[in-house]
Protein backbone atom coordinates (compact mmCIF):
# COMPACT_ATOMS: atom_id res chain seq x y z
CA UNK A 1 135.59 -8.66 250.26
CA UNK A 2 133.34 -9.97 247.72
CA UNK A 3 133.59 -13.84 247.01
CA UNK A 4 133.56 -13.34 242.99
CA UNK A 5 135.88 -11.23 241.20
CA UNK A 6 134.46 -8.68 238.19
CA UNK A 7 134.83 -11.09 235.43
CA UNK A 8 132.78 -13.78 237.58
CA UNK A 9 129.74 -11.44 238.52
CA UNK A 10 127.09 -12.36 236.28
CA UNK A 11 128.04 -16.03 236.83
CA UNK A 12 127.82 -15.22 240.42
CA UNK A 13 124.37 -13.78 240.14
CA UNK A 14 122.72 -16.21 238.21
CA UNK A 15 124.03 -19.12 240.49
CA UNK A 16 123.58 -17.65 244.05
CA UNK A 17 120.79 -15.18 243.94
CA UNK A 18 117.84 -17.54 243.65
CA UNK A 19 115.28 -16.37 246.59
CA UNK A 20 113.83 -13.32 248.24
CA UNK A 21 116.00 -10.70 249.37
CA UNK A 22 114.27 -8.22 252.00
CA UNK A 23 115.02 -4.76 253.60
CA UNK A 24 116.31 -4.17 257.29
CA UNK A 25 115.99 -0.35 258.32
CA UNK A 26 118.17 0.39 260.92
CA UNK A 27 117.25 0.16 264.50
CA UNK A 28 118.50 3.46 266.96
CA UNK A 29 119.19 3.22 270.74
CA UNK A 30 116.36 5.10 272.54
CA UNK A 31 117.67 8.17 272.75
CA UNK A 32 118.26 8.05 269.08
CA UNK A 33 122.06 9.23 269.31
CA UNK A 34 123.55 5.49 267.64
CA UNK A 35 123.06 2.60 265.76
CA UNK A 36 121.17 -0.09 267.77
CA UNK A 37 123.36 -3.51 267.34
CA UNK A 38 120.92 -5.84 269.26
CA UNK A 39 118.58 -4.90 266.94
CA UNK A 40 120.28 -5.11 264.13
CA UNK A 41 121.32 -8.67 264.42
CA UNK A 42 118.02 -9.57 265.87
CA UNK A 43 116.70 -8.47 262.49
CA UNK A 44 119.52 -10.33 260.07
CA UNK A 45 118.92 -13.55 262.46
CA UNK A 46 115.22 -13.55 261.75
CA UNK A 47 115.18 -12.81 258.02
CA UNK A 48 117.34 -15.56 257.84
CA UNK A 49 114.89 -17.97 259.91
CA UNK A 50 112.45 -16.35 257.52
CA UNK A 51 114.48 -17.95 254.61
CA UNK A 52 115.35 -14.72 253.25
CA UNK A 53 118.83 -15.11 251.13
CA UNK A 54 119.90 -11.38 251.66
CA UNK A 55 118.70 -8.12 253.16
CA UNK A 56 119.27 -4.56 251.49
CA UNK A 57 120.48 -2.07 254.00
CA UNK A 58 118.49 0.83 254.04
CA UNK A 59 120.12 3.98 253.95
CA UNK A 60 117.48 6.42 252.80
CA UNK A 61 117.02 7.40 256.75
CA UNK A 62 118.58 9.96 259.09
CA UNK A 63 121.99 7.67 259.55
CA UNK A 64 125.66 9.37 258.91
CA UNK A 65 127.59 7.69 256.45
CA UNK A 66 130.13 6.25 259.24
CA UNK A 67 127.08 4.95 261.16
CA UNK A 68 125.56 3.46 258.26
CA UNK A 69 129.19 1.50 257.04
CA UNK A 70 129.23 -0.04 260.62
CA UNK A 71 125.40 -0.89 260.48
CA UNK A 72 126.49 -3.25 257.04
CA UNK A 73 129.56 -4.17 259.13
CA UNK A 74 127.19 -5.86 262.05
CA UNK A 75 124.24 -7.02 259.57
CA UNK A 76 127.13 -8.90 257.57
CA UNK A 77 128.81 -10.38 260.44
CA UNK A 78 126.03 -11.41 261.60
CA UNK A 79 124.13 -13.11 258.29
CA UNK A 80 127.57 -14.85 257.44
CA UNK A 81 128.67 -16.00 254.07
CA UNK A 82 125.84 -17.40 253.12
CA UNK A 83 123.52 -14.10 253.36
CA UNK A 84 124.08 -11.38 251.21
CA UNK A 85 123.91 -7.85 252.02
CA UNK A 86 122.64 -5.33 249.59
CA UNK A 87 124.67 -1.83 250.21
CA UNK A 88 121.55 0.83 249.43
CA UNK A 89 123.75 3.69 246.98
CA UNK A 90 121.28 6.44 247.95
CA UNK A 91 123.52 9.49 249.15
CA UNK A 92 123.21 12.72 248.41
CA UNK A 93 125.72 13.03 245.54
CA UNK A 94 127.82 10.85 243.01
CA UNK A 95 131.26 12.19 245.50
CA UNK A 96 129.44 10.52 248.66
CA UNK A 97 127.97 7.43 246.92
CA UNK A 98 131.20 6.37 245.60
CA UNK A 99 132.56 6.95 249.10
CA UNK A 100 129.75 5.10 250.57
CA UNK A 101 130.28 2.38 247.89
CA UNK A 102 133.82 1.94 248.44
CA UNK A 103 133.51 1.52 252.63
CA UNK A 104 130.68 -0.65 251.88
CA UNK A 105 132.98 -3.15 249.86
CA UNK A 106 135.41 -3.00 252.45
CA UNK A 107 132.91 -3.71 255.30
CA UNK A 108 131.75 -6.93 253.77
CA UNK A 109 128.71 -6.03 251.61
CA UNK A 110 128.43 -8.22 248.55
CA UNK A 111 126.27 -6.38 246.17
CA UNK A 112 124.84 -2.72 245.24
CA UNK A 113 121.24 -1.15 244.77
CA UNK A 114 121.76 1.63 242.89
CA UNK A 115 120.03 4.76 242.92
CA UNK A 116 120.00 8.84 242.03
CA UNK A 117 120.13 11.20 244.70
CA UNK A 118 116.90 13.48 244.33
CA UNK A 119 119.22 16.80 243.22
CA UNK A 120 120.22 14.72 240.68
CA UNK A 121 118.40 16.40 236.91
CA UNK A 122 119.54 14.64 234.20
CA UNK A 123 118.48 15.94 230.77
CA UNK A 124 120.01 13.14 228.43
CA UNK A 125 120.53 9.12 228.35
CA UNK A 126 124.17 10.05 228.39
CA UNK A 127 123.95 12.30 232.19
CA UNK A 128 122.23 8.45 233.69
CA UNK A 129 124.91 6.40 231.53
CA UNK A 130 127.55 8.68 232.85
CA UNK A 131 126.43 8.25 236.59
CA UNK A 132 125.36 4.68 236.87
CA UNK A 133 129.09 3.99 235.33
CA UNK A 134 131.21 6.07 237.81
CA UNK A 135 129.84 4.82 240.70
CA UNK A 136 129.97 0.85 239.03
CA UNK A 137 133.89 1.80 238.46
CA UNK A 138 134.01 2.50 242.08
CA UNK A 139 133.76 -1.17 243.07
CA UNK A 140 133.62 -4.86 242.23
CA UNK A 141 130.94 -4.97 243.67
CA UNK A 142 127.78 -6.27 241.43
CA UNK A 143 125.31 -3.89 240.64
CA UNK A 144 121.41 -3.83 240.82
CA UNK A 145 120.18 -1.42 237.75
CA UNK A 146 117.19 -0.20 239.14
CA UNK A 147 114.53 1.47 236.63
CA UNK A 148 111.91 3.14 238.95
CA UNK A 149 109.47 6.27 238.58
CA UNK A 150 110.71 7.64 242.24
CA UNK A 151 114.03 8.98 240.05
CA UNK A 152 111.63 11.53 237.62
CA UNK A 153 113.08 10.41 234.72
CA UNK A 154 109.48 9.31 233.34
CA UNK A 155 108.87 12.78 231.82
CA UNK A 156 112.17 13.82 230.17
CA UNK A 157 114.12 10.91 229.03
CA UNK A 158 111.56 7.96 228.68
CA UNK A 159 108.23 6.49 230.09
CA UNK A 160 109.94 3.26 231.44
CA UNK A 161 112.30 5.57 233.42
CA UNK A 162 115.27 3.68 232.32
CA UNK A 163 114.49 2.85 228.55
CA UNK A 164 115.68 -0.80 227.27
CA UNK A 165 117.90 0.93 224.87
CA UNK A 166 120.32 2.75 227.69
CA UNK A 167 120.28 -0.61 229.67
CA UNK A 168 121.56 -2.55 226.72
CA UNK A 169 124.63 -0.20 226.37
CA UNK A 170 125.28 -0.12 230.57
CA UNK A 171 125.51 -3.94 230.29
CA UNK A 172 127.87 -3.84 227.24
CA UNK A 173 129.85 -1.22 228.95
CA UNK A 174 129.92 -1.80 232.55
CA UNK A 175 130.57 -5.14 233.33
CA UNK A 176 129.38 -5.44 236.66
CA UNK A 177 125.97 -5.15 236.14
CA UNK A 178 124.29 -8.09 236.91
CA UNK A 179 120.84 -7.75 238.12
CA UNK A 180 117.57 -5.73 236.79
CA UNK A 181 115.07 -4.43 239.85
CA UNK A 182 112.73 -3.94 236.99
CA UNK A 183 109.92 -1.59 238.24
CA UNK A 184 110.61 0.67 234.77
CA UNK A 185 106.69 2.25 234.44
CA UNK A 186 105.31 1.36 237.71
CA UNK A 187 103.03 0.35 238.35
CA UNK A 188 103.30 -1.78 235.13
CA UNK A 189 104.46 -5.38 234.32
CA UNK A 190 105.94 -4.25 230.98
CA UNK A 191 109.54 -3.28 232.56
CA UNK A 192 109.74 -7.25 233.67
CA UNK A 193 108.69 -8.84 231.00
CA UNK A 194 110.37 -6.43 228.55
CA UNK A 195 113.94 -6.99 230.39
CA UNK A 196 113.50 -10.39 230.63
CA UNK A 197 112.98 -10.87 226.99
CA UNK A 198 115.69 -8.85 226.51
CA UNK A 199 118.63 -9.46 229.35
CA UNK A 200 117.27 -12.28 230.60
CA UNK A 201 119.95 -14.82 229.29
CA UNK A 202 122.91 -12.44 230.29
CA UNK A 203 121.78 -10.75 233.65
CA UNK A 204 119.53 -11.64 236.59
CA UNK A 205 116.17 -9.69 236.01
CA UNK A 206 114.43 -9.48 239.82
CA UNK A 207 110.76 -8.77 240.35
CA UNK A 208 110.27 -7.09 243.87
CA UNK A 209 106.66 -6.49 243.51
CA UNK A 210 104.74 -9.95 245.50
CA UNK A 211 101.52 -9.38 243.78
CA UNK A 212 103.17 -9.47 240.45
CA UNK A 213 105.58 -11.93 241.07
CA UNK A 214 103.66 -14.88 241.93
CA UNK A 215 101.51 -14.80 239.14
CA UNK A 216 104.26 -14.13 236.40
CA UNK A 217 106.62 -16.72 237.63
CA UNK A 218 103.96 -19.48 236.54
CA UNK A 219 104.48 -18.34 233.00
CA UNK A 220 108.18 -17.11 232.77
CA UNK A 221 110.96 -17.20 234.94
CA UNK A 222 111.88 -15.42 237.63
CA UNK A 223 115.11 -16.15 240.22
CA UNK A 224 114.91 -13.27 242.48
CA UNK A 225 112.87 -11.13 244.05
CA UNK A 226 114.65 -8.43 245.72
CA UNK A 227 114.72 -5.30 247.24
CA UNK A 228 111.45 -5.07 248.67
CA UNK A 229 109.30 -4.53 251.85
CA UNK A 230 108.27 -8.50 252.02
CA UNK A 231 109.01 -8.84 255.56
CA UNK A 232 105.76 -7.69 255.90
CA UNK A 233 104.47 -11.19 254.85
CA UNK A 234 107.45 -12.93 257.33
CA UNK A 235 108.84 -16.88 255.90
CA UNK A 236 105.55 -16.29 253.15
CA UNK A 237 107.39 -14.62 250.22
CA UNK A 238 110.46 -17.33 250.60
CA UNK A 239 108.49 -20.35 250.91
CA UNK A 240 106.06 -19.00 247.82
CA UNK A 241 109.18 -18.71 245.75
CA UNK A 242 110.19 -22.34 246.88
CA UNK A 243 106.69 -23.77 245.44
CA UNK A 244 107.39 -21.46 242.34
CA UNK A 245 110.90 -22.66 241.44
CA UNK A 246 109.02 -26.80 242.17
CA UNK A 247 106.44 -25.81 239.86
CA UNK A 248 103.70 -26.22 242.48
CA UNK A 249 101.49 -23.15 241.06
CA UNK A 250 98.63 -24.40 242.45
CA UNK A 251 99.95 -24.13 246.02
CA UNK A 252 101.91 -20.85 245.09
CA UNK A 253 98.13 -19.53 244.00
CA UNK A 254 96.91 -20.45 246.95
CA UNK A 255 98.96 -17.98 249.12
CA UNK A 256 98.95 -15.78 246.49
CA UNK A 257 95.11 -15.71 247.22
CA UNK A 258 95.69 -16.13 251.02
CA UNK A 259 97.72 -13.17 251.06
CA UNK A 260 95.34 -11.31 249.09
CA UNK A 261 93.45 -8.91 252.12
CA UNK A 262 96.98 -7.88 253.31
CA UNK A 263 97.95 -7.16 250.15
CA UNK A 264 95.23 -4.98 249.73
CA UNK A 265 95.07 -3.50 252.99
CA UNK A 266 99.09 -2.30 252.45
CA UNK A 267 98.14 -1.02 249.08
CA UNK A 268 95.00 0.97 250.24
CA UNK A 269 97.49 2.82 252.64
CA UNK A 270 100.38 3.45 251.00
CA UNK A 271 100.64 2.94 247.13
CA UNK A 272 100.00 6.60 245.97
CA UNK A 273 103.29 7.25 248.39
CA UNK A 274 105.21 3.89 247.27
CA UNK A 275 104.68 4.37 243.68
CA UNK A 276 105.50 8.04 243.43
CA UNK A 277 108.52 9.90 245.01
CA UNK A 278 107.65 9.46 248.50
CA UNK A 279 108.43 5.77 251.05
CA UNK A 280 107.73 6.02 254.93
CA UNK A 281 110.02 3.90 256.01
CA UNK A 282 108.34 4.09 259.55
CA UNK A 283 105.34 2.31 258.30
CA UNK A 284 108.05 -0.47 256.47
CA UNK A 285 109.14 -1.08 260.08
CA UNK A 286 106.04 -1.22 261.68
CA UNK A 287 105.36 -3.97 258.98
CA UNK A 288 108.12 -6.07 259.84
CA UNK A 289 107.37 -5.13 263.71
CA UNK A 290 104.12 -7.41 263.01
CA UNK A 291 106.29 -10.10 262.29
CA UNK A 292 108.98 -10.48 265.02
CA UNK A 293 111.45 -7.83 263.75
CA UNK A 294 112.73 -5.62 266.20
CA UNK A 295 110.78 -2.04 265.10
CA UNK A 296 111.84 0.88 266.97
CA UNK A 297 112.55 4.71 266.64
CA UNK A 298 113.17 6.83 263.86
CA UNK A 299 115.27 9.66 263.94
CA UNK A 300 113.49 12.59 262.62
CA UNK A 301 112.84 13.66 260.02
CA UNK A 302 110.59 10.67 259.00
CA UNK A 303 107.36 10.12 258.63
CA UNK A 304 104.82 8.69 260.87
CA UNK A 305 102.42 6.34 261.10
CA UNK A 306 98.91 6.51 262.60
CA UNK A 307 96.84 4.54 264.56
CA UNK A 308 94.26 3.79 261.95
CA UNK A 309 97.14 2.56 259.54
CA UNK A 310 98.42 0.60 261.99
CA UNK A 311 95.23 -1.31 262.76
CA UNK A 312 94.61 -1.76 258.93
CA UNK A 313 97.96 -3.53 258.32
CA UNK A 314 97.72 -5.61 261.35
CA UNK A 315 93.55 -6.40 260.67
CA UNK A 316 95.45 -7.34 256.90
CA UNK A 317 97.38 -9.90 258.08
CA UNK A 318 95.26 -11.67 260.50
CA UNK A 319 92.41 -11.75 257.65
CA UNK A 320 95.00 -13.65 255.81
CA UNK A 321 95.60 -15.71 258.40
CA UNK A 322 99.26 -14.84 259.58
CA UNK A 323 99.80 -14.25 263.23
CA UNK A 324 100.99 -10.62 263.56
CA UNK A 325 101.94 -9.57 266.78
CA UNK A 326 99.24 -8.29 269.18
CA UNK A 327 101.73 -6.29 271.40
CA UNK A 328 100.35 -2.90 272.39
CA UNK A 329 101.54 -0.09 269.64
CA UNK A 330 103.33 1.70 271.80
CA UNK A 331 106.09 -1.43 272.13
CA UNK A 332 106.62 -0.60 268.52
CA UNK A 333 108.06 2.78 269.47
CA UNK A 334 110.50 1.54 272.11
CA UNK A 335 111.46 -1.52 270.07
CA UNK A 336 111.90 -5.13 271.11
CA UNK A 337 115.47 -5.01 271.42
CA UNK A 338 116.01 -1.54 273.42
CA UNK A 339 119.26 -0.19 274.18
């Protein structure tokens, strides 16, 4: 159970989500027939070494919904009280995500990313409203709003995906929303900056996005950054956001430059998938693989990744002078916890 109760929520947000919340995809035995609990914990234990304060579990990959409810149930008891698990409300329809938001809540997760299921075509603010609302009535849980171009919302309800206007009403009207992922427009820093002049005093507005966040947290505040692919970077994001919050910007700038040739060389791969309708998840694994995390199979279907993208985002972070892990490629495959 949840360690707030709904009229706390936004209290609880502000206070304890100050950090960097990651993802953990989860890790299959080798023959691909169940969840992988070595790895999973192996995972949670080293995002927390990392100084990660959460991790969102990932459940846009082939995983059943029991499977998935026991993956939060190890990743929790593992992190403990004092990481936070992110339940990831991407089903296929508003009947299964409010199951799968429920089971979450009762396994121990202690906040929600919300998202639309790809069939879902809504042709009004009122269709989003209605949806976002009946799966936030589902649970106590707090709620990440999350404004993002993968839902196609750009073209027939507003450019920012989410417009300011509809999240104004779902935090009068639902109180347990309590966090922004603002990516409204991407890529764009409008959606930030916009919902942090906005919400900013009443909810917690996050900016995932590393090459955006360093920058605009010298010149307006940001608590969290979170859901996002920044194991790729291992302890870096964390400790930036720890010079940040000191108002060391000339050390945060630093890394932010340091950091700059992996950045680019995981933008030159993937950001025409990322920023559209499209994540391979196998290459987000591969990028925490680099950094200790356990890696591993994917059931199918997924997508793959290649040797020459491999090489690039390894080449990325050793030109930013990380250590990535110089295992052969194929260890990736098998995993470093295999079961």
């Amino acid at each position: 159970m949840a360690e707030y109760n709904l009229s706390e929520v936004r209290d609880w947000a502000r206070e304890k989500l100050v950090g960097a919340i990651n993802c953990t995809i989860p890790s299959f035995t080798n023959d691909l027939r169940d969840i992988n609990e070595k790895g999973i914990r192996h995972d949670i234990r080293l995002a927390k070494e990392h100084g990660f304060i959460g991790s969102l579990g990932i459940s846009e990959v082939s995983i059943t919904l029991p499977e998935y409810v026991n993956f939060l149930r190890i990743a929790k008891d593992e992190g403990g009280n004092d990481f936070y698990i992110v339940h990831h409300a991407s089903w296929n329809d508003l009947e299964q995500n409010i199951e799968a938001v429920k089971r979450a809540e009762e396994v121990g997760a202690d906040l929600v990313l919300l998202s639309y299921p790809p069939n879902f075509y809504p042709e009004s603010e009122q269709e989003i409203f209605d949806y976002t609302k009946a799966v936030a009535d589902a649970t106590n849980l707090a709620i990440i709003l999350f404004p993002m171009v993968s839902w196609g919302f750009s073209s027939r309800i507003h450019p920012s995906d989410i417009p300011t206007r509809l999240i104004r009403r779902m935090i009068d009207e639902i109180p347990n929303v309590a966090v922004i992922k603002a990516e409204g427009g991407f890529p764009s820093i409008q959606s930030v900056i916009e919902c942090t002049r906005l919400f900013g005093k009443e909810v917690v507005i996050s900016n995932p996005i590393e090459g955006e966040l360093i920058p605009l947290s010298q010149v307006m505040p940001i608590q969290l950054s979170a859901t996002s692919d920044h194991e790729y970077f291992g302890p870096m994001i964390p400790r930036v956001m720890q010079l940040l919050r000191d108002g060391k910007y000339d050390d945060a700038t630093e890394i932010y430059w340091q950091l700059h040739p992996a950045r680019k060389a995981k933008a030159a791969l993937f950001n025409g998938l990322h920023g559209g309708s499209i994540l391979n998840r196998q290459a987000w694994k591969f990028q925490g693989w680099l950094q200790g995390y356990n890696g591993g199979p994917l059931r199918m279907p997924t997508l793959r990744i290649h040797d020459h993208q491999m090489n690039a985002l390894r080449k990325g972070l050793i030109d930013s002078g990380l250590e990535p892990s110089t295992d052969p490629f194929r260890e990736f495959f098998i995993g470093r916890n295999p079961a």
